[in-house]
PDB file of N, CA and C in Angstrom:
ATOM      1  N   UNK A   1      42.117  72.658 105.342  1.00  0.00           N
ATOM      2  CA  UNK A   1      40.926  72.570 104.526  1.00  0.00           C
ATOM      3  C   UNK A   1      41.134  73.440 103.283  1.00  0.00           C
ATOM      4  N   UNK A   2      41.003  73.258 102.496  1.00  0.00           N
ATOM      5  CA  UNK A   2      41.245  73.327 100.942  1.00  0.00           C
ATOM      6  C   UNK A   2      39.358  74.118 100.443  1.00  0.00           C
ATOM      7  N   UNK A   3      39.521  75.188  99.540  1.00  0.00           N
ATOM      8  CA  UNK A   3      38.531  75.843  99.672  1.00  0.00           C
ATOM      9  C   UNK A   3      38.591  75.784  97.640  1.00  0.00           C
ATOM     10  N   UNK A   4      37.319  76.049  97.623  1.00  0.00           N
ATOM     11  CA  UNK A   4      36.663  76.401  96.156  1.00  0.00           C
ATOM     12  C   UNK A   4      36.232  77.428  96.102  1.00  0.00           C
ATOM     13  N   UNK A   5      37.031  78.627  95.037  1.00  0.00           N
ATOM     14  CA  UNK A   5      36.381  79.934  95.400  1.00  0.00           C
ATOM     15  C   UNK A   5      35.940  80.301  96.938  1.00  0.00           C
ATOM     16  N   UNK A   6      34.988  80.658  96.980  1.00  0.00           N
ATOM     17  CA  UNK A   6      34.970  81.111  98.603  1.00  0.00           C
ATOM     18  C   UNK A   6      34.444  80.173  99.760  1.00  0.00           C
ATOM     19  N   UNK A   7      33.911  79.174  99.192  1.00  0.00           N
ATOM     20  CA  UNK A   7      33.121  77.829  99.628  1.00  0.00           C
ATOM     21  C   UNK A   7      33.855  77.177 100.348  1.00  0.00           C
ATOM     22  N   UNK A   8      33.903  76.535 101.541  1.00  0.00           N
ATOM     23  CA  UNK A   8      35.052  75.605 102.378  1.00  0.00           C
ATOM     24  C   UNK A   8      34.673  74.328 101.627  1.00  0.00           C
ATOM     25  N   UNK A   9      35.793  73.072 101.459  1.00  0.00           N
ATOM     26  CA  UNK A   9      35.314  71.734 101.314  1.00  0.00           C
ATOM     27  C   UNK A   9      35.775  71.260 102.296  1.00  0.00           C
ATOM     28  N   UNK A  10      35.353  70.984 103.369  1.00  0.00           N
ATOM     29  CA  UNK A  10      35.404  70.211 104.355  1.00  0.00           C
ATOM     30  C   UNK A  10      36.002  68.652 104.726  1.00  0.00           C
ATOM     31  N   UNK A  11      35.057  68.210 103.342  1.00  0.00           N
ATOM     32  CA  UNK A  11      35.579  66.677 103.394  1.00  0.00           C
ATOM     33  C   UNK A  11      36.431  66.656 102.203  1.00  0.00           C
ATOM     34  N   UNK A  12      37.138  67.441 102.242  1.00  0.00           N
ATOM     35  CA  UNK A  12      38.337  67.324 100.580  1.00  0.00           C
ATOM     36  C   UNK A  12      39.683  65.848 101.552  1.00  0.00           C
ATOM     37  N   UNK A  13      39.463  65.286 100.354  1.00  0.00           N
ATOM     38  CA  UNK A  13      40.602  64.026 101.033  1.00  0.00           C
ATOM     39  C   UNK A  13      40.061  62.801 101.426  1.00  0.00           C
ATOM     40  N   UNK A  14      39.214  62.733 102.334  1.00  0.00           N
ATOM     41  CA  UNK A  14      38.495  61.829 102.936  1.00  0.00           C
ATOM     42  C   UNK A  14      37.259  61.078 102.358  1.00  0.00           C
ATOM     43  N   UNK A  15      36.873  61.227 100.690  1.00  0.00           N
ATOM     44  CA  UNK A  15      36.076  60.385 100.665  1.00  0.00           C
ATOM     45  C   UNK A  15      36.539  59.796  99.368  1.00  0.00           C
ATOM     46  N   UNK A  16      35.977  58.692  99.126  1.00  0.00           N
ATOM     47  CA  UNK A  16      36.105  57.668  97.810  1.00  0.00           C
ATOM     48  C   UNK A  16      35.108  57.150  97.679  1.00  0.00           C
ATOM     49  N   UNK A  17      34.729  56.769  95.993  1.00  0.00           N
ATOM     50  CA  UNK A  17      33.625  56.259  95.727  1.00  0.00           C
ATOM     51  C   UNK A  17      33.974  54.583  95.851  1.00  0.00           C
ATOM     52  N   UNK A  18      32.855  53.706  95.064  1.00  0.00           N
ATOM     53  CA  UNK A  18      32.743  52.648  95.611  1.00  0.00           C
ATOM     54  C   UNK A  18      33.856  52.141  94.365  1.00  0.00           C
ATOM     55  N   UNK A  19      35.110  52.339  94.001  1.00  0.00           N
ATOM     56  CA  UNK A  19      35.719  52.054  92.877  1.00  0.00           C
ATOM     57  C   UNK A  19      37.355  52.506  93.407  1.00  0.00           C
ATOM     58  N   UNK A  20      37.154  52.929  94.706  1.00  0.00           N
ATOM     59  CA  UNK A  20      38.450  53.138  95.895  1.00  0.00           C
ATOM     60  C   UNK A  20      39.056  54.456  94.902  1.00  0.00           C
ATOM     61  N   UNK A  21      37.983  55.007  94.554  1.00  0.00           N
ATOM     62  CA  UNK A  21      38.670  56.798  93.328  1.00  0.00           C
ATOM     63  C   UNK A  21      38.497  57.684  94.180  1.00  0.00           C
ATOM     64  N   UNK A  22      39.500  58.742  94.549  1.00  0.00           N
ATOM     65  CA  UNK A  22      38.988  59.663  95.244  1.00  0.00           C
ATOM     66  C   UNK A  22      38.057  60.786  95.039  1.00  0.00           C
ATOM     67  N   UNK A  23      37.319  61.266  95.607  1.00  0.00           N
ATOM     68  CA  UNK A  23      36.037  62.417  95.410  1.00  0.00           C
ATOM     69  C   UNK A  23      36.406  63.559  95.370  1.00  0.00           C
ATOM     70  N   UNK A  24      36.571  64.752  94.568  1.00  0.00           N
ATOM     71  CA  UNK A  24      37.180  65.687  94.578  1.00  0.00           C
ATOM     72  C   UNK A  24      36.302  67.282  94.623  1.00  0.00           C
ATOM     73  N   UNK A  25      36.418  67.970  95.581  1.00  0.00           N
ATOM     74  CA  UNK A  25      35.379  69.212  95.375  1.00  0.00           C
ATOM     75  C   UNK A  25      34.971  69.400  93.754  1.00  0.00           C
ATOM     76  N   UNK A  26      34.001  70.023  93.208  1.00  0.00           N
ATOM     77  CA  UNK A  26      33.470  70.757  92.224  1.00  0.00           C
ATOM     78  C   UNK A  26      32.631  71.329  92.172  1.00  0.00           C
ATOM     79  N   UNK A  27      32.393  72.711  91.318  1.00  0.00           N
ATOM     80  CA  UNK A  27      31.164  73.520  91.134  1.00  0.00           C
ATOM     81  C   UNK A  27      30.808  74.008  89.983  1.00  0.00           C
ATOM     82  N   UNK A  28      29.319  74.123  89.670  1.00  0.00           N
ATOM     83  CA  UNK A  28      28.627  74.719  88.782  1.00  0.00           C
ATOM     84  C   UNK A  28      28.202  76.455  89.019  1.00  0.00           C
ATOM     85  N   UNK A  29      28.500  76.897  88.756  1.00  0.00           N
ATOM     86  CA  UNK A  29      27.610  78.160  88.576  1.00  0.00           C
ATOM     87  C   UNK A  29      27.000  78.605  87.563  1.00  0.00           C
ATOM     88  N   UNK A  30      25.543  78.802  88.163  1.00  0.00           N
ATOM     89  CA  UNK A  30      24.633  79.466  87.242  1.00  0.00           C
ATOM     90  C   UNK A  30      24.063  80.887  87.592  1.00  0.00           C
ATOM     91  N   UNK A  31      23.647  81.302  87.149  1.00  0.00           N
ATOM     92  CA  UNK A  31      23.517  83.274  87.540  1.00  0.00           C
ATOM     93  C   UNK A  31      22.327  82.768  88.787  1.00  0.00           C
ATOM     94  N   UNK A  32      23.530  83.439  89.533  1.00  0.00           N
ATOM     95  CA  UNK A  32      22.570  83.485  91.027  1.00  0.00           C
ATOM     96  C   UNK A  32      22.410  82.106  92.200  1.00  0.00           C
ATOM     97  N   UNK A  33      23.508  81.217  91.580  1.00  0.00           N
ATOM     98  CA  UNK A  33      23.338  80.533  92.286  1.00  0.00           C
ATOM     99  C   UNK A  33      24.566  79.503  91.649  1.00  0.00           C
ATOM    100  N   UNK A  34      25.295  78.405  93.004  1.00  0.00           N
ATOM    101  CA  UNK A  34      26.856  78.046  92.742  1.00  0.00           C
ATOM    102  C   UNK A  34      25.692  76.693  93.225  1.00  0.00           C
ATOM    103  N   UNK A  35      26.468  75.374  92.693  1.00  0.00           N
ATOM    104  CA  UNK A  35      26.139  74.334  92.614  1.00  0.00           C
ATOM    105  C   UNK A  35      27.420  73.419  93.274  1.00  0.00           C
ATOM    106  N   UNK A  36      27.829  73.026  94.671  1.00  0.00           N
ATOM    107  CA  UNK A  36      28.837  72.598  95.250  1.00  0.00           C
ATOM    108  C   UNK A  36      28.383  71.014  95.156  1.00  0.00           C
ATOM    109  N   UNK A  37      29.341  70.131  94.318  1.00  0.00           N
ATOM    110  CA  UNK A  37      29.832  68.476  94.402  1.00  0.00           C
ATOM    111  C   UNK A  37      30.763  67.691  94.840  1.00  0.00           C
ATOM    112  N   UNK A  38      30.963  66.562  95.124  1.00  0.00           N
ATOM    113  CA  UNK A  38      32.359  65.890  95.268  1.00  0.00           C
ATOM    114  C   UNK A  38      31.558  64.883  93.908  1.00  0.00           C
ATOM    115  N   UNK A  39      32.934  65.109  93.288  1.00  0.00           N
ATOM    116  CA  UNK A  39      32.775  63.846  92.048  1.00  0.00           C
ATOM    117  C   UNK A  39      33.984  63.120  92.258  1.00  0.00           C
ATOM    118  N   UNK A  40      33.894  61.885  91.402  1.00  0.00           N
ATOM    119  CA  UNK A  40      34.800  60.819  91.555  1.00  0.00           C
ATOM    120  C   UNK A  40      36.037  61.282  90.524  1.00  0.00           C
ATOM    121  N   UNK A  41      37.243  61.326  90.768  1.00  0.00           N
ATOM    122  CA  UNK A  41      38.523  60.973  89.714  1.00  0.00           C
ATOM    123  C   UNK A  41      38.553  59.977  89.280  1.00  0.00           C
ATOM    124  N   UNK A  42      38.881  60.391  87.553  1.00  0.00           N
ATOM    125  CA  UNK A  42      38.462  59.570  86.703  1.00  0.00           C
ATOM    126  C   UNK A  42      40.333  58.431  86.909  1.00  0.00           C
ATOM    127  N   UNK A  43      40.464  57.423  86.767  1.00  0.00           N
ATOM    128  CA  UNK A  43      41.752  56.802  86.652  1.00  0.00           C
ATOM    129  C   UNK A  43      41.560  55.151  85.572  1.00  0.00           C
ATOM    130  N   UNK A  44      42.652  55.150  85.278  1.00  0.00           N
ATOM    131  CA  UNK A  44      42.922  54.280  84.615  1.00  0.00           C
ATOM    132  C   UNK A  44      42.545  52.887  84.743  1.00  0.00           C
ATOM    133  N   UNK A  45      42.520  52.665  86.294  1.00  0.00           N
ATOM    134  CA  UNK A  45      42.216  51.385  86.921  1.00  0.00           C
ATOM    135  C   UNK A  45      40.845  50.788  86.437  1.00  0.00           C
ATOM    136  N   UNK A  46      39.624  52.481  86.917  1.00  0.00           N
ATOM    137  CA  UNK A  46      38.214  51.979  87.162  1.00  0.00           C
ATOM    138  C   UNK A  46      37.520  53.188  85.730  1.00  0.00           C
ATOM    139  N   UNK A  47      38.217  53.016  84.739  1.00  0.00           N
ATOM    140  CA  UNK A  47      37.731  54.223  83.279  1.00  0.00           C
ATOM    141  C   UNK A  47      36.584  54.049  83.147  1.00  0.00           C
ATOM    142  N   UNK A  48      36.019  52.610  82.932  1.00  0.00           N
ATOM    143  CA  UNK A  48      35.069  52.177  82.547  1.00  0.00           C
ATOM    144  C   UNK A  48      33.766  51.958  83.438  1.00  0.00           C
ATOM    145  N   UNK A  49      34.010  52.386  84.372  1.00  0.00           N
ATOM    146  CA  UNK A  49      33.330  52.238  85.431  1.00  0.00           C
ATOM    147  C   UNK A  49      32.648  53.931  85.453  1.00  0.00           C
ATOM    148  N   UNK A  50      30.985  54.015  86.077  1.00  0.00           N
ATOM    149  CA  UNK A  50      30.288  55.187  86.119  1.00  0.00           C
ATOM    150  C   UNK A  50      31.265  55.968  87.562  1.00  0.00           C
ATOM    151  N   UNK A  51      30.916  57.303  87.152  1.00  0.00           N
ATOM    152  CA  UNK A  51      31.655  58.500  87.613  1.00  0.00           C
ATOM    153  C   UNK A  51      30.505  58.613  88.790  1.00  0.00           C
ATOM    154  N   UNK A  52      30.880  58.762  90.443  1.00  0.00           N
ATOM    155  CA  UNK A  52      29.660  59.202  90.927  1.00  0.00           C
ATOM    156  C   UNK A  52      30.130  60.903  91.473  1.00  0.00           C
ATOM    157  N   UNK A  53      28.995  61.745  91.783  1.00  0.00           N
ATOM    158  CA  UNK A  53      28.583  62.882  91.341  1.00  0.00           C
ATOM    159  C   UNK A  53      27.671  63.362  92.983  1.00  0.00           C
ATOM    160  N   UNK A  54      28.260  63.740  93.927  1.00  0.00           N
ATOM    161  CA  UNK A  54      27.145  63.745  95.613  1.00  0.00           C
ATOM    162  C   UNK A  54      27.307  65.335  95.637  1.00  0.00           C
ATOM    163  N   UNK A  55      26.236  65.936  95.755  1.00  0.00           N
ATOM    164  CA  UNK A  55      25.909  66.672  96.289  1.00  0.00           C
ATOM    165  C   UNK A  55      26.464  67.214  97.536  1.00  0.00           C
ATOM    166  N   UNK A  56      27.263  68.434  97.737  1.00  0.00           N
ATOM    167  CA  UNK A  56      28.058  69.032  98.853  1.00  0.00           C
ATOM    168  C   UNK A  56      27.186  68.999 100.113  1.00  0.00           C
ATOM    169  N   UNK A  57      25.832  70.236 100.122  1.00  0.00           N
ATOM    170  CA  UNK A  57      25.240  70.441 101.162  1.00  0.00           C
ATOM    171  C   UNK A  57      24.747  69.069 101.457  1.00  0.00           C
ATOM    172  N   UNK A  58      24.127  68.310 100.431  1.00  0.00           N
ATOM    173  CA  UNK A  58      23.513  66.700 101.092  1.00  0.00           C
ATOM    174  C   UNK A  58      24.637  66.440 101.863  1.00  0.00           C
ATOM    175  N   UNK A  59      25.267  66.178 101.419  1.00  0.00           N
ATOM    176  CA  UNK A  59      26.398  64.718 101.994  1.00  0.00           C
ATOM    177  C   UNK A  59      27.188  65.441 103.414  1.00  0.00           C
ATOM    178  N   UNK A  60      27.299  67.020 103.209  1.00  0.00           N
ATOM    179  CA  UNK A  60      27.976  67.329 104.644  1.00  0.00           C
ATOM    180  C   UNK A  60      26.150  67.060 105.943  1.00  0.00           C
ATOM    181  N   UNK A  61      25.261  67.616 105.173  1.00  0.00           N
ATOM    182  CA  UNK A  61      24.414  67.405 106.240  1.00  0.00           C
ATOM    183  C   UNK A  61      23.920  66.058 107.104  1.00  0.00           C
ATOM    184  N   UNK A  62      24.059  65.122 106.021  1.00  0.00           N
ATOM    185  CA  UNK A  62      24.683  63.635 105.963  1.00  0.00           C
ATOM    186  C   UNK A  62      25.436  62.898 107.243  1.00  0.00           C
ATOM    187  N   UNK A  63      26.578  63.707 107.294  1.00  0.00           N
ATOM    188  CA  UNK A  63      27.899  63.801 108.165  1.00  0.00           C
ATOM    189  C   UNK A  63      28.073  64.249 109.488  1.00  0.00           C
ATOM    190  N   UNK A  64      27.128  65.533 109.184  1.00  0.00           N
ATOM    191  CA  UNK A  64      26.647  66.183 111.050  1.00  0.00           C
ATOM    192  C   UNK A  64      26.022  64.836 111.214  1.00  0.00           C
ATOM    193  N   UNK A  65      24.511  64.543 110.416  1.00  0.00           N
ATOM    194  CA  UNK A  65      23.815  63.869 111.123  1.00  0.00           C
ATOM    195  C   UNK A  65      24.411  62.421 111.770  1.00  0.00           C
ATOM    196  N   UNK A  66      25.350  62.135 110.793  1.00  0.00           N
ATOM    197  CA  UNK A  66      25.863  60.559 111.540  1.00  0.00           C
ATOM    198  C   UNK A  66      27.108  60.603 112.636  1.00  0.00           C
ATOM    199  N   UNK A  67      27.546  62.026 113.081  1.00  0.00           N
ATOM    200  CA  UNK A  67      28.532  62.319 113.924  1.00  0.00           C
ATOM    201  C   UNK A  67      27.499  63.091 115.225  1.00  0.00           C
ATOM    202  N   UNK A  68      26.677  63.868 114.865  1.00  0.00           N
ATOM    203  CA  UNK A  68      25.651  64.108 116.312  1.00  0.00           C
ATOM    204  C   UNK A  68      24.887  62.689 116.713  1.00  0.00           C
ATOM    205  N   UNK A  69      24.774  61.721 115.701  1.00  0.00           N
ATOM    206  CA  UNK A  69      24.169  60.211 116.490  1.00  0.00           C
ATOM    207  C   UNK A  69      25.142  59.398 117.416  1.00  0.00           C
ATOM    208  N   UNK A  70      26.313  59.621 116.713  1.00  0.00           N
ATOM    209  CA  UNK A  70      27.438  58.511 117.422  1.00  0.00           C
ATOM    210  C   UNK A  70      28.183  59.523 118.332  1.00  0.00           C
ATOM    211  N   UNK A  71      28.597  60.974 118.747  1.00  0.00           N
ATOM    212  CA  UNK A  71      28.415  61.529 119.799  1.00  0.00           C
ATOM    213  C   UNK A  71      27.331  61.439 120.686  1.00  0.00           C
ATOM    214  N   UNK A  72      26.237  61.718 120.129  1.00  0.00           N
ATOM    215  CA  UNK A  72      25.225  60.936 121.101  1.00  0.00           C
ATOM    216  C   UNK A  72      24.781  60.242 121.312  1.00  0.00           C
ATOM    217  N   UNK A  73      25.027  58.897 120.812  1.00  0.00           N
ATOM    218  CA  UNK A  73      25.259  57.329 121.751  1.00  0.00           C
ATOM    219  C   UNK A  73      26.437  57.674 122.399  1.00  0.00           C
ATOM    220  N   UNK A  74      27.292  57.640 122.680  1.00  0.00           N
ATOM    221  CA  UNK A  74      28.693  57.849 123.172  1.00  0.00           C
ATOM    222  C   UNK A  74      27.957  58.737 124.853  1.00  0.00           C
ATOM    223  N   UNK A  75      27.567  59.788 124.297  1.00  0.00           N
ATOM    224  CA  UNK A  75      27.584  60.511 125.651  1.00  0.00           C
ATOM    225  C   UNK A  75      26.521  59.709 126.648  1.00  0.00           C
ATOM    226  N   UNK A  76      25.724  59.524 126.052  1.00  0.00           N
ATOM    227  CA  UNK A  76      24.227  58.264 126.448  1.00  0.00           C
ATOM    228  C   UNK A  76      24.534  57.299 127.382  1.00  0.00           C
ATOM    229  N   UNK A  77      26.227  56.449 126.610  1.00  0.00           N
ATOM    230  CA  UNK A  77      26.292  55.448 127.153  1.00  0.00           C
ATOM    231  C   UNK A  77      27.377  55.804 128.576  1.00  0.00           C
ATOM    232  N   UNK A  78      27.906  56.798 128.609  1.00  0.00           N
ATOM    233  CA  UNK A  78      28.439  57.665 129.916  1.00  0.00           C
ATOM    234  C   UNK A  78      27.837  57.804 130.871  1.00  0.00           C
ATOM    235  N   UNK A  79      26.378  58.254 130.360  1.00  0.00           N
ATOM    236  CA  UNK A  79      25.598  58.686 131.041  1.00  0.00           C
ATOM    237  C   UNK A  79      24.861  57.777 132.106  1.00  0.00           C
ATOM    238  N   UNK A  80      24.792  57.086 130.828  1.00  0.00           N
ATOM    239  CA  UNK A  80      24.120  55.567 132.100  1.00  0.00           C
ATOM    240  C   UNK A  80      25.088  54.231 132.739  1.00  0.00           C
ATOM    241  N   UNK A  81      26.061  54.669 132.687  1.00  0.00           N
ATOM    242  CA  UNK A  81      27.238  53.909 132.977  1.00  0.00           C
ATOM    243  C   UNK A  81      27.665  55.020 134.360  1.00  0.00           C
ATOM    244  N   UNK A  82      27.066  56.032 134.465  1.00  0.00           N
ATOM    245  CA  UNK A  82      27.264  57.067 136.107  1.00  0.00           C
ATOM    246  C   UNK A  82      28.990  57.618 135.782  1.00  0.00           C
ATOM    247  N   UNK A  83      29.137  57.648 134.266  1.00  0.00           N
ATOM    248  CA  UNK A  83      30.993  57.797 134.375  1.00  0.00           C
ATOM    249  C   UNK A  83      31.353  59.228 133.528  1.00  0.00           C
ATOM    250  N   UNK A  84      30.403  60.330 134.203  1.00  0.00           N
ATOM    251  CA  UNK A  84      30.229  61.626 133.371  1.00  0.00           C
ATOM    252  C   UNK A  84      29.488  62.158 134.121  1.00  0.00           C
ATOM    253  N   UNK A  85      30.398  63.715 134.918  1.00  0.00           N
ATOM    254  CA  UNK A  85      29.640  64.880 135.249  1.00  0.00           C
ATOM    255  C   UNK A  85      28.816  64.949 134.855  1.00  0.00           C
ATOM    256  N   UNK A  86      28.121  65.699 135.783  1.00  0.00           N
ATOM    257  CA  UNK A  86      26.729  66.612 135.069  1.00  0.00           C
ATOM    258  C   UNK A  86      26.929  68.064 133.888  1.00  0.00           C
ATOM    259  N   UNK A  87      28.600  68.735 134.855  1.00  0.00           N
ATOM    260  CA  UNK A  87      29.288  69.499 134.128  1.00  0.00           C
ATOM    261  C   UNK A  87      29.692  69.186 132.344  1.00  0.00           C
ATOM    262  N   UNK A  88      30.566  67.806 132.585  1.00  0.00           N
ATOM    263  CA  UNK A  88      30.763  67.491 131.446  1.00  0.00           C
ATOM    264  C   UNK A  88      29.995  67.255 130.044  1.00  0.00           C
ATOM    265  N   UNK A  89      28.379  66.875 130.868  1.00  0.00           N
ATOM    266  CA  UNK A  89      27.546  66.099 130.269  1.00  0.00           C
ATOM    267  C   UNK A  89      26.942  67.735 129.476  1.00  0.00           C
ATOM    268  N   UNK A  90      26.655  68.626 130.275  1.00  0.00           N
ATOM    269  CA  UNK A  90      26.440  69.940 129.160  1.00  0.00           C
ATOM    270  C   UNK A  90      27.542  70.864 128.496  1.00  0.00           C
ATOM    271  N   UNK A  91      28.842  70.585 128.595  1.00  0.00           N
ATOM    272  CA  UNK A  91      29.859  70.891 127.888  1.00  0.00           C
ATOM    273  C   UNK A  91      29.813  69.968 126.318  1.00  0.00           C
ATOM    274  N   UNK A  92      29.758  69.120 126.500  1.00  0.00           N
ATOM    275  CA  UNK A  92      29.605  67.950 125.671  1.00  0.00           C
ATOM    276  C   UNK A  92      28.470  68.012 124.475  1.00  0.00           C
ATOM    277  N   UNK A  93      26.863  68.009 125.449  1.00  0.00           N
ATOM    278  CA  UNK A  93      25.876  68.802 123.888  1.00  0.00           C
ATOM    279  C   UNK A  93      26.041  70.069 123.889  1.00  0.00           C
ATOM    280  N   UNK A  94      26.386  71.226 124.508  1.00  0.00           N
ATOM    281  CA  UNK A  94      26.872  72.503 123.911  1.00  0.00           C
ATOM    282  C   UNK A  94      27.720  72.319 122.649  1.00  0.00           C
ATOM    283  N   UNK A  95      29.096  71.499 123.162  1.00  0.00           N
ATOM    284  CA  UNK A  95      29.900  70.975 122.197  1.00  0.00           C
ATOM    285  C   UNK A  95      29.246  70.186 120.584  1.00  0.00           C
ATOM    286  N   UNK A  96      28.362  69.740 121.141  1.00  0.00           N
ATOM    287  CA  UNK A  96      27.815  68.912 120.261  1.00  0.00           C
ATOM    288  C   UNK A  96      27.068  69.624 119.139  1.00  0.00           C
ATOM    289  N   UNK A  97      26.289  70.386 119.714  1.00  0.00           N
ATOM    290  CA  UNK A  97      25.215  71.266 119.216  1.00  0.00           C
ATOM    291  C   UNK A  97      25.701  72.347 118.228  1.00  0.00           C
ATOM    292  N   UNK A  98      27.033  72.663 118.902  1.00  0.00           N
ATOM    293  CA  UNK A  98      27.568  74.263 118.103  1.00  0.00           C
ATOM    294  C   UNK A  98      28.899  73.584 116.836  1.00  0.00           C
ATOM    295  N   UNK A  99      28.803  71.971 116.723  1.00  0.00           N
ATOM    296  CA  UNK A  99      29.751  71.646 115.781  1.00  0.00           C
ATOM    297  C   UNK A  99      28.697  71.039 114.646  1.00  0.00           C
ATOM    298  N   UNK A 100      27.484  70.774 114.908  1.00  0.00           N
ATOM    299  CA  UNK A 100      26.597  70.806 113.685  1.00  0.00           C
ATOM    300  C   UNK A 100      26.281  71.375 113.346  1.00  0.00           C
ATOM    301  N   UNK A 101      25.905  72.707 114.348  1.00  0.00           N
ATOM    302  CA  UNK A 101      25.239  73.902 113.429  1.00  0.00           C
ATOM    303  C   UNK A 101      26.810  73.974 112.597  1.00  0.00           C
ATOM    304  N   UNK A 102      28.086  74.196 113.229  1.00  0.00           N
ATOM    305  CA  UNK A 102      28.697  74.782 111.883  1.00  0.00           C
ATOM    306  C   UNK A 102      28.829  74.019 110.629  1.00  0.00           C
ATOM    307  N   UNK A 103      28.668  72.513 111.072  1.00  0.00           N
ATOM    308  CA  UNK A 103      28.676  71.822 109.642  1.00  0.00           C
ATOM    309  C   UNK A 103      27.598  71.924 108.654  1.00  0.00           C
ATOM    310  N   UNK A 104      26.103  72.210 109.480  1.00  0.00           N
ATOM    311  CA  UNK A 104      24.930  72.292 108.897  1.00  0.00           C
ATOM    312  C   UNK A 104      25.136  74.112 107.865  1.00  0.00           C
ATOM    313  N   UNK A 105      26.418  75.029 108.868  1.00  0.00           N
ATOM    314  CA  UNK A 105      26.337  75.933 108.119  1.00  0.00           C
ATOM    315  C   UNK A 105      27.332  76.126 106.709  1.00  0.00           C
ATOM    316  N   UNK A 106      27.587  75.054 106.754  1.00  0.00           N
ATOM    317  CA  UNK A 106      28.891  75.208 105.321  1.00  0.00           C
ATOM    318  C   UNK A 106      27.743  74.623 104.385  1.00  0.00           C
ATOM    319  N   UNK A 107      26.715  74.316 104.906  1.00  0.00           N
ATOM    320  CA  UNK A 107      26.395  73.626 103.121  1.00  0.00           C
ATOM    321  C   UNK A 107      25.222  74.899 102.859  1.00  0.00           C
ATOM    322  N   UNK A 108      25.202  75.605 103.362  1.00  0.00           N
ATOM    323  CA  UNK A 108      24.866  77.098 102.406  1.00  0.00           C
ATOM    324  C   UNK A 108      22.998  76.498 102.364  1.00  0.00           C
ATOM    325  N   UNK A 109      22.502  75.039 103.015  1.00  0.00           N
ATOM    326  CA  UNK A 109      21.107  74.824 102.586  1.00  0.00           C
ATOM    327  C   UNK A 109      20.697  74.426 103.570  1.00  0.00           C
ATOM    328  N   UNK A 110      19.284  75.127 104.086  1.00  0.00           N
ATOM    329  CA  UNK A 110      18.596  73.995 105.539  1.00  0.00           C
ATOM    330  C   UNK A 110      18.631  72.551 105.023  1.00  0.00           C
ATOM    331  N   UNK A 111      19.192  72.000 106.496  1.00  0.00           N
ATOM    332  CA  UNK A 111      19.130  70.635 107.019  1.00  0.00           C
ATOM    333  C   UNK A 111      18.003  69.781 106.017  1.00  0.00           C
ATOM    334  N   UNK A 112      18.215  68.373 104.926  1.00  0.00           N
ATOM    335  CA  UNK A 112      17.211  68.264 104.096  1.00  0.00           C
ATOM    336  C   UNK A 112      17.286  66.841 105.511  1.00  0.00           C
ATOM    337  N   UNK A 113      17.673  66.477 106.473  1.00  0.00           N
ATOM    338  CA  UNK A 113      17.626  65.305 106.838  1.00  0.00           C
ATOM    339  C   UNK A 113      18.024  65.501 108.552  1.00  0.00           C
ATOM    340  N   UNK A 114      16.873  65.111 109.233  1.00  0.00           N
ATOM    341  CA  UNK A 114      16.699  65.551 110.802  1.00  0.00           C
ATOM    342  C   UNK A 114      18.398  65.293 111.499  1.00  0.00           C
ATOM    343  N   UNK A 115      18.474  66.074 112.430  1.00  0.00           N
ATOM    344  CA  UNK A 115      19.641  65.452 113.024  1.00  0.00           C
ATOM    345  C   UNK A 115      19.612  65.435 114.348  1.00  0.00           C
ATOM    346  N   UNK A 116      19.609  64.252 114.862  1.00  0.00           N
ATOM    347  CA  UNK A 116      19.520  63.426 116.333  1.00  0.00           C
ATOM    348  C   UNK A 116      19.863  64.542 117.233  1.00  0.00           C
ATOM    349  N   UNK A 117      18.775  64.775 118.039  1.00  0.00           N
ATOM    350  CA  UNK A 117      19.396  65.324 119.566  1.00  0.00           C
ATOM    351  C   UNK A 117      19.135  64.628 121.248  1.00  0.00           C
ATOM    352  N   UNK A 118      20.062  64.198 120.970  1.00  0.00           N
ATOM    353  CA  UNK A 118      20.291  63.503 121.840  1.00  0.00           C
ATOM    354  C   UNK A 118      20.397  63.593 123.885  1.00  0.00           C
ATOM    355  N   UNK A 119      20.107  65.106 123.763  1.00  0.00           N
ATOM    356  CA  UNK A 119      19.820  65.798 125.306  1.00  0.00           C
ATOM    357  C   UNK A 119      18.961  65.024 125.932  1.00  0.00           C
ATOM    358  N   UNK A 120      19.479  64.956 127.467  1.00  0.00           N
ATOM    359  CA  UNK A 120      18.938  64.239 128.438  1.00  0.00           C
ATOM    360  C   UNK A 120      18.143  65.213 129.573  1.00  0.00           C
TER     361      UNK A 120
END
């Protein structure tokens, strides 16, 4: 993981806008406060085409939320399929629970968008 000043980027690599450009960390700072983005690379292919511009803390909180839903369908469907400890089954939202809070904690902002809990 590849860091900005002291900030982790998490998803450095892994995203592209709708123009197949890759998204690249960036920040603003203003007194008292750092402004974390993924913007699009500009290339030759798509010049003419608008630059998009996402918001760090949005888009990682974004990311917990759509990885604590599909971990928890996943564990759900274990669950009612009888093919998962009881052990496993609270290793699993422990697991679950303590890998959003850390994603929810890199974006430096409370959660702007609920995230599924899925406990039985």
């Amino acid at each position: 993981m590849r860091t900005t000043g002291d900030e982790p980027n998490p998803l450095t690599g892994l995203l592209r806008d709708g123009h197949d450009r890759r998204l690249s960390p960036r920040h603003a700072a203003r007194p008292g406060k750092r402004y974390r983005y993924y913007v699009s690379n500009v290339n030759d292919d798509a010049r003419d085409e608008p630059c998009w511009r996402i918001s760090a803390p949005d888009l990682a909180t974004l990311v917990a939320a759509k990885l604590a839903d599909v971990v928890g369908r996943v564990v759900d469907a274990h669950i009612a399929m009888g093919s998962i400890s009881g052990d496993a089954i609270e290793t699993l939202k422990a697991t679950a629970r303590a890998v959003t809070a850390e994603i929810q904690g890199l974006s430096h902002a409370a959660p702007r968008f609920p995230i599924a809990d899925h406990a039985h």
